[in-house]
PDB file of N, CA and C in Angstrom:
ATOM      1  N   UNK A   1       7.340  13.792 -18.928  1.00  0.00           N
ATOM      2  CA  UNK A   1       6.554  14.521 -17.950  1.00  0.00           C
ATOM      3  C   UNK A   1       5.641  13.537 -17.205  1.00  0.00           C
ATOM      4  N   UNK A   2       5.603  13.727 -15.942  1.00  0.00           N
ATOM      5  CA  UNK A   2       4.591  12.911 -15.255  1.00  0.00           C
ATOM      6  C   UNK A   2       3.568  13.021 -14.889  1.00  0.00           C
ATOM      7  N   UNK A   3       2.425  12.784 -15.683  1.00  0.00           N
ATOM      8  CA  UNK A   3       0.820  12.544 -15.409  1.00  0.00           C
ATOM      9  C   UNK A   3       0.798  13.241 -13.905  1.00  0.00           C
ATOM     10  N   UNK A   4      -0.177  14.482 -13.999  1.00  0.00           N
ATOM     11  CA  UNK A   4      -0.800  14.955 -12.821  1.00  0.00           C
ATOM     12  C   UNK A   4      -1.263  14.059 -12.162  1.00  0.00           C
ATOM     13  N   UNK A   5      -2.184  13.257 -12.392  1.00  0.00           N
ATOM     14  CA  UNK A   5      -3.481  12.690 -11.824  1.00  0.00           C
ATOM     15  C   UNK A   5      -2.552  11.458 -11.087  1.00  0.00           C
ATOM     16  N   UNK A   6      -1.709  11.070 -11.681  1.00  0.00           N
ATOM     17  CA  UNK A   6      -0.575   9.670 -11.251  1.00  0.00           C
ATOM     18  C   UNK A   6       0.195  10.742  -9.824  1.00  0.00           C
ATOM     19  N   UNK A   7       0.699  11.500  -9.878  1.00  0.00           N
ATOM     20  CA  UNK A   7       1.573  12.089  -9.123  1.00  0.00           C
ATOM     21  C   UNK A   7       0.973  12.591  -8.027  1.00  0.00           C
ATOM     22  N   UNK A   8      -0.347  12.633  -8.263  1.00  0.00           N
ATOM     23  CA  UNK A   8      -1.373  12.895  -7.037  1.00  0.00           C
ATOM     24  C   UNK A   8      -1.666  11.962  -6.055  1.00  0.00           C
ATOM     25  N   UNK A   9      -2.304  11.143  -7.315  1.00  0.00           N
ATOM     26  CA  UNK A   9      -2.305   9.363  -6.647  1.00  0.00           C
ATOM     27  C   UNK A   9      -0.715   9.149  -6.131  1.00  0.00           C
ATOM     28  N   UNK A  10       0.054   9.151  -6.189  1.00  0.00           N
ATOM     29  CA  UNK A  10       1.582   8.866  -5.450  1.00  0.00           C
ATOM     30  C   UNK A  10       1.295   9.751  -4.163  1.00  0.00           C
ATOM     31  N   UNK A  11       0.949  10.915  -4.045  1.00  0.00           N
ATOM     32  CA  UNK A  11       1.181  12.025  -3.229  1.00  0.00           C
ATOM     33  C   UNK A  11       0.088  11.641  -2.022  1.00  0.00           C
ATOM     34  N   UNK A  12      -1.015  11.352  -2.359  1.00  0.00           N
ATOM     35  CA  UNK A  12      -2.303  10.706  -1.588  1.00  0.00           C
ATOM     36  C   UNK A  12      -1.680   9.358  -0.800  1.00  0.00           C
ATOM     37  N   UNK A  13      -0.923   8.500  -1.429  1.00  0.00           N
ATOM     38  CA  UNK A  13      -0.734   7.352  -0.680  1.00  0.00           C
ATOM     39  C   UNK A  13       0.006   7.565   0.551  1.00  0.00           C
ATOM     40  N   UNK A  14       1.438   8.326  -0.028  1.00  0.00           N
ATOM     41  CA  UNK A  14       2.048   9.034   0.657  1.00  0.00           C
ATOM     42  C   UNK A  14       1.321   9.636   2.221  1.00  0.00           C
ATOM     43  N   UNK A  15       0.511  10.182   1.760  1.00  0.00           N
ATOM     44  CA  UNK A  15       0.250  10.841   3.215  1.00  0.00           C
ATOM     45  C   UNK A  15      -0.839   9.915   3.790  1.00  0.00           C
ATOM     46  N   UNK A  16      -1.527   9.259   3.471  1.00  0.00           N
ATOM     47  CA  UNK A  16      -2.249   8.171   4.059  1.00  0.00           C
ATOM     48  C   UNK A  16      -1.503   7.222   4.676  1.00  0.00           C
ATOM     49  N   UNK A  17      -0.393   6.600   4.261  1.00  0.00           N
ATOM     50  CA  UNK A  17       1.184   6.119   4.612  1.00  0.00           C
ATOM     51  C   UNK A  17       1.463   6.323   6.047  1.00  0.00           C
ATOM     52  N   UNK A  18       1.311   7.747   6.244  1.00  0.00           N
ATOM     53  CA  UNK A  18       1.955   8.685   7.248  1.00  0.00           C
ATOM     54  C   UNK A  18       0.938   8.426   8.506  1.00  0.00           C
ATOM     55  N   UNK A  19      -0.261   8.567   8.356  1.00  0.00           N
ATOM     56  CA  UNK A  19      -1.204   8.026   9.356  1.00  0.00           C
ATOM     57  C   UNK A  19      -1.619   7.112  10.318  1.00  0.00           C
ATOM     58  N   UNK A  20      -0.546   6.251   9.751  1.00  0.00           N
ATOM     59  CA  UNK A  20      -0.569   4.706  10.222  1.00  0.00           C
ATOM     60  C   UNK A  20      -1.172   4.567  11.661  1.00  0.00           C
ATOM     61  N   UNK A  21      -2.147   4.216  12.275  1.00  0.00           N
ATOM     62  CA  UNK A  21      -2.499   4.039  13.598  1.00  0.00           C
ATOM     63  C   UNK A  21      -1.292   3.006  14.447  1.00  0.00           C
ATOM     64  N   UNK A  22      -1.544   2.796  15.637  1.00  0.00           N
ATOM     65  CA  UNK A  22      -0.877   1.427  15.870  1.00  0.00           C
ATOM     66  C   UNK A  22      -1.785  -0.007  15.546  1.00  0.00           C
ATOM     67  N   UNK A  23      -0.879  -1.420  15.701  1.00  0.00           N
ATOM     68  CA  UNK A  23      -1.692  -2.212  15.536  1.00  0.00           C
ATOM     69  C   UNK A  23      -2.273  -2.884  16.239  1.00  0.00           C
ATOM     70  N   UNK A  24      -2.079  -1.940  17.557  1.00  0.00           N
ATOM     71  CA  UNK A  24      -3.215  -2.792  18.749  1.00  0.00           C
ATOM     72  C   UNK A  24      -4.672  -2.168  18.452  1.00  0.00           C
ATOM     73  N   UNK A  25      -4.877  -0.977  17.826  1.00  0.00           N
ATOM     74  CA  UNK A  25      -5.680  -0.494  17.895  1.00  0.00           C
ATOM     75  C   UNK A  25      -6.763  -0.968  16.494  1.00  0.00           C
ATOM     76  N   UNK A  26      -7.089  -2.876  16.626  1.00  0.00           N
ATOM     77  CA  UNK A  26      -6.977  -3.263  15.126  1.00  0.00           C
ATOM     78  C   UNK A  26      -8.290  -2.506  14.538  1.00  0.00           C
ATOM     79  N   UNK A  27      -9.609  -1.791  14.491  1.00  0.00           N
ATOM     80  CA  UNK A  27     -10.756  -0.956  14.126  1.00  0.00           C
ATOM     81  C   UNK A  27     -10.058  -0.015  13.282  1.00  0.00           C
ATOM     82  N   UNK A  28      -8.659   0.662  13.634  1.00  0.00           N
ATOM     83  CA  UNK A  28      -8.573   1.589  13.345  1.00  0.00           C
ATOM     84  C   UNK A  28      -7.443   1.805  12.147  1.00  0.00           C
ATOM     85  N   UNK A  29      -6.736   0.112  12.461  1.00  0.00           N
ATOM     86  CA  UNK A  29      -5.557  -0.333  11.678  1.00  0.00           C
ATOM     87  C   UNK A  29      -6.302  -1.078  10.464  1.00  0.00           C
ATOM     88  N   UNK A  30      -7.519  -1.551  10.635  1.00  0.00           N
ATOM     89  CA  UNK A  30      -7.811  -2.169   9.867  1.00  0.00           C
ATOM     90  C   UNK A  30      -8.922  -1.061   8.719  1.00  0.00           C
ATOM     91  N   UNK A  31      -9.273   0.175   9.208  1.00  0.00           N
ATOM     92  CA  UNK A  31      -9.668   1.396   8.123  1.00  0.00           C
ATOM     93  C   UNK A  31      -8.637   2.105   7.299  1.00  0.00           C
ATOM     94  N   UNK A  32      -7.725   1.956   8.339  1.00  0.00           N
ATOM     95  CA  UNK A  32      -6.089   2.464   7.621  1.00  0.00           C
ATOM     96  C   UNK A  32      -5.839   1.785   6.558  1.00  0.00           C
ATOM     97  N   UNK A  33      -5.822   0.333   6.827  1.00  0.00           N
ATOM     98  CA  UNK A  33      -5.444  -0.513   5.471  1.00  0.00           C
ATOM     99  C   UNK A  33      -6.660  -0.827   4.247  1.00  0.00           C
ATOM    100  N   UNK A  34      -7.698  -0.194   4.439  1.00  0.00           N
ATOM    101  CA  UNK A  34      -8.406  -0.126   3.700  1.00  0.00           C
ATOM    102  C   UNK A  34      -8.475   1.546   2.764  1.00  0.00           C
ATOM    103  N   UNK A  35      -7.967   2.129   3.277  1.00  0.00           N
ATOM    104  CA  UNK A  35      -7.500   3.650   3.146  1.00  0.00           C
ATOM    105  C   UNK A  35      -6.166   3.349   1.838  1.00  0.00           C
ATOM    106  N   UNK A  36      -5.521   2.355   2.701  1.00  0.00           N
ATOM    107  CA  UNK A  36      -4.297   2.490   1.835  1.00  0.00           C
ATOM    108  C   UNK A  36      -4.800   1.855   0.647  1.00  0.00           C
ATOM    109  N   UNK A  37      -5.976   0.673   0.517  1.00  0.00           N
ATOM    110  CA  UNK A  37      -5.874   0.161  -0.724  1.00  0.00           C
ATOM    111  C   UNK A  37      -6.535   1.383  -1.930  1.00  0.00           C
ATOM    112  N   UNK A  38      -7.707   2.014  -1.310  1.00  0.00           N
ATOM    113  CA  UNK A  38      -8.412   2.803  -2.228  1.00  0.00           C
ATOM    114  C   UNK A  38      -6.870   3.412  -2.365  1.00  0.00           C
ATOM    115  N   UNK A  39      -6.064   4.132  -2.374  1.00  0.00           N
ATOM    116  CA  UNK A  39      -5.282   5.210  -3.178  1.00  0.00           C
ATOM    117  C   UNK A  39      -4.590   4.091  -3.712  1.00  0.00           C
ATOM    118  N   UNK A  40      -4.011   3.154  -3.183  1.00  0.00           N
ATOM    119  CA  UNK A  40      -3.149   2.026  -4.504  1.00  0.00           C
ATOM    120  C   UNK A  40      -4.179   2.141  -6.071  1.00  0.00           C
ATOM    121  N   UNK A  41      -5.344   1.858  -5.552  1.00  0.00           N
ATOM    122  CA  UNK A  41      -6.431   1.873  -6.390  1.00  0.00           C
ATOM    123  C   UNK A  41      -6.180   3.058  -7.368  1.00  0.00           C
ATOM    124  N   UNK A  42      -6.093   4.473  -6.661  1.00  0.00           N
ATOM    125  CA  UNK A  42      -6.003   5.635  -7.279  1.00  0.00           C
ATOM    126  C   UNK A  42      -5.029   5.528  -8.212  1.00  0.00           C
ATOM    127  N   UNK A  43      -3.730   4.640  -8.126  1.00  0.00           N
ATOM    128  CA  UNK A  43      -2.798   4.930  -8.067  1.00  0.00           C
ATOM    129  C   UNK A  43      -2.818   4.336  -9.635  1.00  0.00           C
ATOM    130  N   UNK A  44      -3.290   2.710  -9.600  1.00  0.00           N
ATOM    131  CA  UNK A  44      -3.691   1.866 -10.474  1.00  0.00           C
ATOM    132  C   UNK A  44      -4.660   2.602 -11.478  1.00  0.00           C
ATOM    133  N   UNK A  45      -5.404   3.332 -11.237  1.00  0.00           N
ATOM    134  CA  UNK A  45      -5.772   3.879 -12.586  1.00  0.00           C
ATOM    135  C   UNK A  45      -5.494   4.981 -13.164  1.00  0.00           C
ATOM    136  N   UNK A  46      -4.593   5.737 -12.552  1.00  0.00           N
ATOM    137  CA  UNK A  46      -3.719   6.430 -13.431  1.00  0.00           C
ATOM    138  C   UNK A  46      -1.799   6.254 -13.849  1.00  0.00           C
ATOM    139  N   UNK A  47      -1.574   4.895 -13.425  1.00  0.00           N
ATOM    140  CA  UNK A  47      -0.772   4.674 -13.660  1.00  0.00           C
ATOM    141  C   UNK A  47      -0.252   4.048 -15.124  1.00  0.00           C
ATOM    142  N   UNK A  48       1.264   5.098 -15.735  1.00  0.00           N
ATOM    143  CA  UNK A  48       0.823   5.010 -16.898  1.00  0.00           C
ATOM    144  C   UNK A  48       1.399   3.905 -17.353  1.00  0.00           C
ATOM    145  N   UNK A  49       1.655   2.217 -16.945  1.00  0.00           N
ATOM    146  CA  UNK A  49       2.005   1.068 -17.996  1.00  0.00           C
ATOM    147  C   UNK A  49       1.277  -0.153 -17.111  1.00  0.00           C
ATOM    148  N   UNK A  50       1.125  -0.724 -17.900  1.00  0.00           N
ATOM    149  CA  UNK A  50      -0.167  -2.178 -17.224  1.00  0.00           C
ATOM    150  C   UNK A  50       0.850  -2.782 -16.412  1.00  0.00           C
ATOM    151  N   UNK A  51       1.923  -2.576 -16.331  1.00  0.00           N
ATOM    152  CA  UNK A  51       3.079  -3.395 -15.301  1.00  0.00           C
ATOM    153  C   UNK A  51       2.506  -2.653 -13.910  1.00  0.00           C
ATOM    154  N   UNK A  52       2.377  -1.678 -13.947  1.00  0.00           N
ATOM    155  CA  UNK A  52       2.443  -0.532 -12.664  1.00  0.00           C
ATOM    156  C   UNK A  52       1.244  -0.827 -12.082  1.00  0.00           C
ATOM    157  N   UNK A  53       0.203  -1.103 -13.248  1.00  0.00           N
ATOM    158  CA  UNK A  53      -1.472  -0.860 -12.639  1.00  0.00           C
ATOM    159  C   UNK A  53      -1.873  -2.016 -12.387  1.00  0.00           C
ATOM    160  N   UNK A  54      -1.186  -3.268 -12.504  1.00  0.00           N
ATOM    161  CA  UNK A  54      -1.038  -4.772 -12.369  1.00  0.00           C
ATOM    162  C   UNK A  54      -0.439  -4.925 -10.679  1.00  0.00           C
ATOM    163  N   UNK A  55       0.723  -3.919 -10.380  1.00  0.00           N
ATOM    164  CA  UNK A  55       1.637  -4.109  -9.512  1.00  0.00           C
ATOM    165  C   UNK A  55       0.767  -3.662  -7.963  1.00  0.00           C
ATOM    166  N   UNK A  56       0.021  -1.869  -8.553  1.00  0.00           N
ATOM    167  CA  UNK A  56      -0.831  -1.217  -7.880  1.00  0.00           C
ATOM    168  C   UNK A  56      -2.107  -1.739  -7.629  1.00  0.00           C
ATOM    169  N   UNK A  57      -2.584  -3.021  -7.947  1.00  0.00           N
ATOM    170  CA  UNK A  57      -3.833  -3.647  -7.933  1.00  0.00           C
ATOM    171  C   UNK A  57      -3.579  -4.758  -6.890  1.00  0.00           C
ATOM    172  N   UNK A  58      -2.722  -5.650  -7.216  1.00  0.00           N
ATOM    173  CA  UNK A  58      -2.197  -6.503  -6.687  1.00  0.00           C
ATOM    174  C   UNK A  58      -2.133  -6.486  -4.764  1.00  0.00           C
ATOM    175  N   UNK A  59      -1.052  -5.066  -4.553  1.00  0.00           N
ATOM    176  CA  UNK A  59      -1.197  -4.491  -3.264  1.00  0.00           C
ATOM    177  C   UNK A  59      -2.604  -4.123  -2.914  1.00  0.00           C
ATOM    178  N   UNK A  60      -3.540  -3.903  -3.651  1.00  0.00           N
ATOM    179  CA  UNK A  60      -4.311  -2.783  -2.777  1.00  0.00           C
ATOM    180  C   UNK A  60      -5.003  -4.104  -2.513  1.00  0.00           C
ATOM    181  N   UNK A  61      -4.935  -5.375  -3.098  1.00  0.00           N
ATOM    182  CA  UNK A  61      -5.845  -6.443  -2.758  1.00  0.00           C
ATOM    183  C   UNK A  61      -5.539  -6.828  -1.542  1.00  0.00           C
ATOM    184  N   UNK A  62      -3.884  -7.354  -1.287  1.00  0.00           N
ATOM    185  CA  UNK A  62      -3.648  -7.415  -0.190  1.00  0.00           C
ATOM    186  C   UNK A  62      -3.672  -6.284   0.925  1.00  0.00           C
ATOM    187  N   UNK A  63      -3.487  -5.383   1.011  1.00  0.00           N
ATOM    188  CA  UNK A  63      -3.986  -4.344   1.945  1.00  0.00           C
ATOM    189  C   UNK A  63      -5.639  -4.699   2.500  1.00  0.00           C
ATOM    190  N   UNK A  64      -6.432  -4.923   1.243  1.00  0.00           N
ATOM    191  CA  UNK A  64      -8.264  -5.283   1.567  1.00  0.00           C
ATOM    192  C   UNK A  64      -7.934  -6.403   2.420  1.00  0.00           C
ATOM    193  N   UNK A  65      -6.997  -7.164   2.094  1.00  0.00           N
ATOM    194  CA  UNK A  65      -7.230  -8.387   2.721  1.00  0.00           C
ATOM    195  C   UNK A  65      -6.625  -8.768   4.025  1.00  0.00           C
ATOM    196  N   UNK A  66      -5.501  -7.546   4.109  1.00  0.00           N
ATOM    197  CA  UNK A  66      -4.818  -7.351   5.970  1.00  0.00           C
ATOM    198  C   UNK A  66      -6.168  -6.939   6.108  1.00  0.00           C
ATOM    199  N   UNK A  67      -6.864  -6.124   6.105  1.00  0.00           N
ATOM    200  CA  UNK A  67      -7.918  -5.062   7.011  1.00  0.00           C
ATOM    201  C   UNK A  67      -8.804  -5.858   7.139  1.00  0.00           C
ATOM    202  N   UNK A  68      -9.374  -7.185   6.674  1.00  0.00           N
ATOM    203  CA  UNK A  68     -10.169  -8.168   7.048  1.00  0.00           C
ATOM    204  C   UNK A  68      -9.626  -8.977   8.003  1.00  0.00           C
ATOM    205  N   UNK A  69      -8.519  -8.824   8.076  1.00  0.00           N
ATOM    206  CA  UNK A  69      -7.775 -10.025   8.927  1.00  0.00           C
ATOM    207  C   UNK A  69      -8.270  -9.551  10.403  1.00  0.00           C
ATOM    208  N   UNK A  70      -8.480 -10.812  11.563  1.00  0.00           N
ATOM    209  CA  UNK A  70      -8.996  -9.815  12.421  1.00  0.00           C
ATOM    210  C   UNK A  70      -7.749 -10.063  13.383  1.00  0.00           C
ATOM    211  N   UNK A  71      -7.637  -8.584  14.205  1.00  0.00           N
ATOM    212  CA  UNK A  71      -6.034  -8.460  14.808  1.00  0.00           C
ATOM    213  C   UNK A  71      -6.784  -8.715  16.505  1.00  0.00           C
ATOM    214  N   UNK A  72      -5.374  -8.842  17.296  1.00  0.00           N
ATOM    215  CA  UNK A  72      -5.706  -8.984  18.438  1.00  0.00           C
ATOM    216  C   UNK A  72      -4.303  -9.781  18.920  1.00  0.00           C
ATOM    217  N   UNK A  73      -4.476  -9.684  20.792  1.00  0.00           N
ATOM    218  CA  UNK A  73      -3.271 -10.414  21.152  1.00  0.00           C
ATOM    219  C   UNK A  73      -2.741 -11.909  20.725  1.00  0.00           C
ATOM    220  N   UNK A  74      -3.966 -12.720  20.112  1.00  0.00           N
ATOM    221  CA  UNK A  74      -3.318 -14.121  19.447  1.00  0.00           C
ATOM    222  C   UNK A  74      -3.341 -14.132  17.493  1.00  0.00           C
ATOM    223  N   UNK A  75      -3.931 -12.941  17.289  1.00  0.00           N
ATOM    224  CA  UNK A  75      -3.383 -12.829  16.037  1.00  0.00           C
ATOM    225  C   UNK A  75      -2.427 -12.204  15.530  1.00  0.00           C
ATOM    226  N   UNK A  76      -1.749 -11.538  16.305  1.00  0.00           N
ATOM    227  CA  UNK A  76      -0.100 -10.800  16.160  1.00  0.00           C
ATOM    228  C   UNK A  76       0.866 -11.630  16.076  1.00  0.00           C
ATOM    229  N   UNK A  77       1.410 -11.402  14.983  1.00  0.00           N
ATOM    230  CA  UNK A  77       2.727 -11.696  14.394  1.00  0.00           C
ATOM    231  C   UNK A  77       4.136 -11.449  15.272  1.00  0.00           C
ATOM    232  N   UNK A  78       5.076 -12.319  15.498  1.00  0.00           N
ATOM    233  CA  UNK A  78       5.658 -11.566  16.002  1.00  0.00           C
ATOM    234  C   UNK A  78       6.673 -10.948  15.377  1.00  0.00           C
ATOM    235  N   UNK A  79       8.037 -10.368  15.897  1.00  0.00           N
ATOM    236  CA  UNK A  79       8.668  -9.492  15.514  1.00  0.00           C
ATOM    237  C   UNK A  79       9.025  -9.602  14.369  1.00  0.00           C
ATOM    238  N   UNK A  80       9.658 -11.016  13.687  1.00  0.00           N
ATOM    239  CA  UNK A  80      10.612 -10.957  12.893  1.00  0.00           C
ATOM    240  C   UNK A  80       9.692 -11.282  11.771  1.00  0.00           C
ATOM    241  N   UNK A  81       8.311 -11.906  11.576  1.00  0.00           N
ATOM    242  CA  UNK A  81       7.345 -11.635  10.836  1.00  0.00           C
ATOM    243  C   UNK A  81       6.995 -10.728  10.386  1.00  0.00           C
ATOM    244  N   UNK A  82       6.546  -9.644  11.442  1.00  0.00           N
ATOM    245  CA  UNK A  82       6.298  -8.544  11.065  1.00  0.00           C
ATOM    246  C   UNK A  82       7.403  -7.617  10.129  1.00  0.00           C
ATOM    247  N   UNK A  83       8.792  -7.955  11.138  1.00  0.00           N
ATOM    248  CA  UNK A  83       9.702  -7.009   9.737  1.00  0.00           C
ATOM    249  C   UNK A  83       9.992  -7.823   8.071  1.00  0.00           C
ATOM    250  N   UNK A  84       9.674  -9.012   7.973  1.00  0.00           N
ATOM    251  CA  UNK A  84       9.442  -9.275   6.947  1.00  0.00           C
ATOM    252  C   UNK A  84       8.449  -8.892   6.142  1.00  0.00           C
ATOM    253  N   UNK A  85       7.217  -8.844   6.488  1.00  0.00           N
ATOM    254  CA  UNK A  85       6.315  -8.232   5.799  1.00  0.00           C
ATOM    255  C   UNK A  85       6.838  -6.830   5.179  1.00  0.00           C
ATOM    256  N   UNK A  86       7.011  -6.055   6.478  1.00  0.00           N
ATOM    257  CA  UNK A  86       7.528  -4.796   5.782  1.00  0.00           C
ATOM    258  C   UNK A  86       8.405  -4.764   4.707  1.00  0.00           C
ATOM    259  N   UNK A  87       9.538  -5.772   5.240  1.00  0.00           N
ATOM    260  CA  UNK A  87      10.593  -6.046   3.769  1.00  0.00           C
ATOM    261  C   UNK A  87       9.776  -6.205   3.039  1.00  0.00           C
ATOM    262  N   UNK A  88       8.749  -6.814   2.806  1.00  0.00           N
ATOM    263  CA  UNK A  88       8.438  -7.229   1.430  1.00  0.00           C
ATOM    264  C   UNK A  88       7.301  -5.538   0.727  1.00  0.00           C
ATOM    265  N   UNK A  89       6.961  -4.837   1.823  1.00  0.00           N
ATOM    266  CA  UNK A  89       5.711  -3.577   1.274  1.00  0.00           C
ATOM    267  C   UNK A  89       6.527  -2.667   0.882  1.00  0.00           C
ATOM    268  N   UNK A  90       7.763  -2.477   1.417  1.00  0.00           N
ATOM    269  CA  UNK A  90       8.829  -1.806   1.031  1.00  0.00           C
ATOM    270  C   UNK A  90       9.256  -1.867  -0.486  1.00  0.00           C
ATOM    271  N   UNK A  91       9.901  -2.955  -0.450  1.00  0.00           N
ATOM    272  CA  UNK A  91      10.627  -3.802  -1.768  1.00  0.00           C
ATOM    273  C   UNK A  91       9.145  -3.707  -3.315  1.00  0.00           C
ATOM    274  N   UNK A  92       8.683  -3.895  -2.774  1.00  0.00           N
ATOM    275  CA  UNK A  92       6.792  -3.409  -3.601  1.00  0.00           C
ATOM    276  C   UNK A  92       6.826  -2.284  -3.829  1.00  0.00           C
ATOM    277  N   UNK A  93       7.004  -1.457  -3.240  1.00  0.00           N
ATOM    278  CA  UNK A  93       6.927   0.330  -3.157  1.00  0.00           C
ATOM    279  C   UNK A  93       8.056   0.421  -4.199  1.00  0.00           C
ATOM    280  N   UNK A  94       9.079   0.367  -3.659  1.00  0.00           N
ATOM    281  CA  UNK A  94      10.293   0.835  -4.528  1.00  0.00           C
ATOM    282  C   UNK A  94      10.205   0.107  -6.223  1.00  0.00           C
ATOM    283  N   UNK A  95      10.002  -1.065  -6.321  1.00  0.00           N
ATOM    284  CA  UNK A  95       9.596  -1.479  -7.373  1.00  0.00           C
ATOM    285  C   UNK A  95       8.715  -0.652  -8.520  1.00  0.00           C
ATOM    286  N   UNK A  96       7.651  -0.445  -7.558  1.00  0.00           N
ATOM    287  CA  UNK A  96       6.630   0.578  -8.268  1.00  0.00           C
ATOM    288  C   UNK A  96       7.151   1.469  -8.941  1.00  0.00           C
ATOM    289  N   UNK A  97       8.084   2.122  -7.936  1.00  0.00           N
ATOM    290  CA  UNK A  97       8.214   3.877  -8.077  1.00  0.00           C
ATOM    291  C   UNK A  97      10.102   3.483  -9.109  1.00  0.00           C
ATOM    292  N   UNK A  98      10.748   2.117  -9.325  1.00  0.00           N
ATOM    293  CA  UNK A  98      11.555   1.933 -10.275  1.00  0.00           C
ATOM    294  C   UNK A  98      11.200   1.870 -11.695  1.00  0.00           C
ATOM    295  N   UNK A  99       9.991   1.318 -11.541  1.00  0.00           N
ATOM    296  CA  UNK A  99       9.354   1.037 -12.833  1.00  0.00           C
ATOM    297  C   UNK A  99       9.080   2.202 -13.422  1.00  0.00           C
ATOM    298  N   UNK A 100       7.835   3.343 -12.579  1.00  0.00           N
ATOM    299  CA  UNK A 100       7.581   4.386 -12.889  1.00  0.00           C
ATOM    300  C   UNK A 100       9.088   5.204 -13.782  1.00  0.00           C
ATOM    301  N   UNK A 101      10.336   5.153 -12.879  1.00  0.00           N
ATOM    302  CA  UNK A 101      10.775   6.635 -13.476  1.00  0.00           C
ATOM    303  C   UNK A 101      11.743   5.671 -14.764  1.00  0.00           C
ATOM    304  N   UNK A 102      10.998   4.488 -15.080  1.00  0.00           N
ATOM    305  CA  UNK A 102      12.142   3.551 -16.275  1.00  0.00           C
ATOM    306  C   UNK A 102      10.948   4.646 -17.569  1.00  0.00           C
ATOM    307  N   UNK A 103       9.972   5.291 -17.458  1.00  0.00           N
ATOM    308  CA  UNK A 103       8.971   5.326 -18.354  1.00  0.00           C
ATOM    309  C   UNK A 103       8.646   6.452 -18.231  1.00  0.00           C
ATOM    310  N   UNK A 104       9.415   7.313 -17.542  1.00  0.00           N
ATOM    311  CA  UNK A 104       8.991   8.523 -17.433  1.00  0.00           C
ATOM    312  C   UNK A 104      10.207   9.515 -18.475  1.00  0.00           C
TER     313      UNK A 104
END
């Protein structure tokens, strides 16, 4: 059975996820990614094996640490950067949520 409080924290990221501003708009991209770390956070302390809450800590640091980054037309990444990153927040996500159902 899967921990309420974990499945919430999943459900919270989820829709914070969904919000995403654009990233010209960096004030607003950069509360977003601070948004996203508190629920990783959430996520990390009810997550139930130190692999998960290790994995969920890890991200939410880097998330703190995009939202410090300061954005603008010479700090944009370009394309194929940017879809790497994603490869990699992606590949993180799914990891998470592999681990989760190895223990569920």
């Amino acid at each position: 059975m899967i921990d309420p409080a974990f499945k919430r924290a999943l459900r919270h990221l989820r829709a914070v996820k969904s919000e995403r501003p654009s990233e010209a708009d960096s004030i607003k991209f950069s509360q977003w990614r601070e948004r996203i770390a508190e629920a990783l956070e959430a996520i990390a302390s009810a997550a139930p094996t130190e692999k998960l809450q290790r994995q969920a800590r890890l991200e939410a640091e880097a998330a703190r640490a995009q939202a410090r980054r300061p954005r603008g037309p010479k700090q944009r990444c370009d394309s194929a950067t940017k879809k790497e990153r994603e490869k990699v927040m992606v590949a993180s996500r799914a990891h998470i949520l592999s681990d989760f159902r190895e223990h569920v």
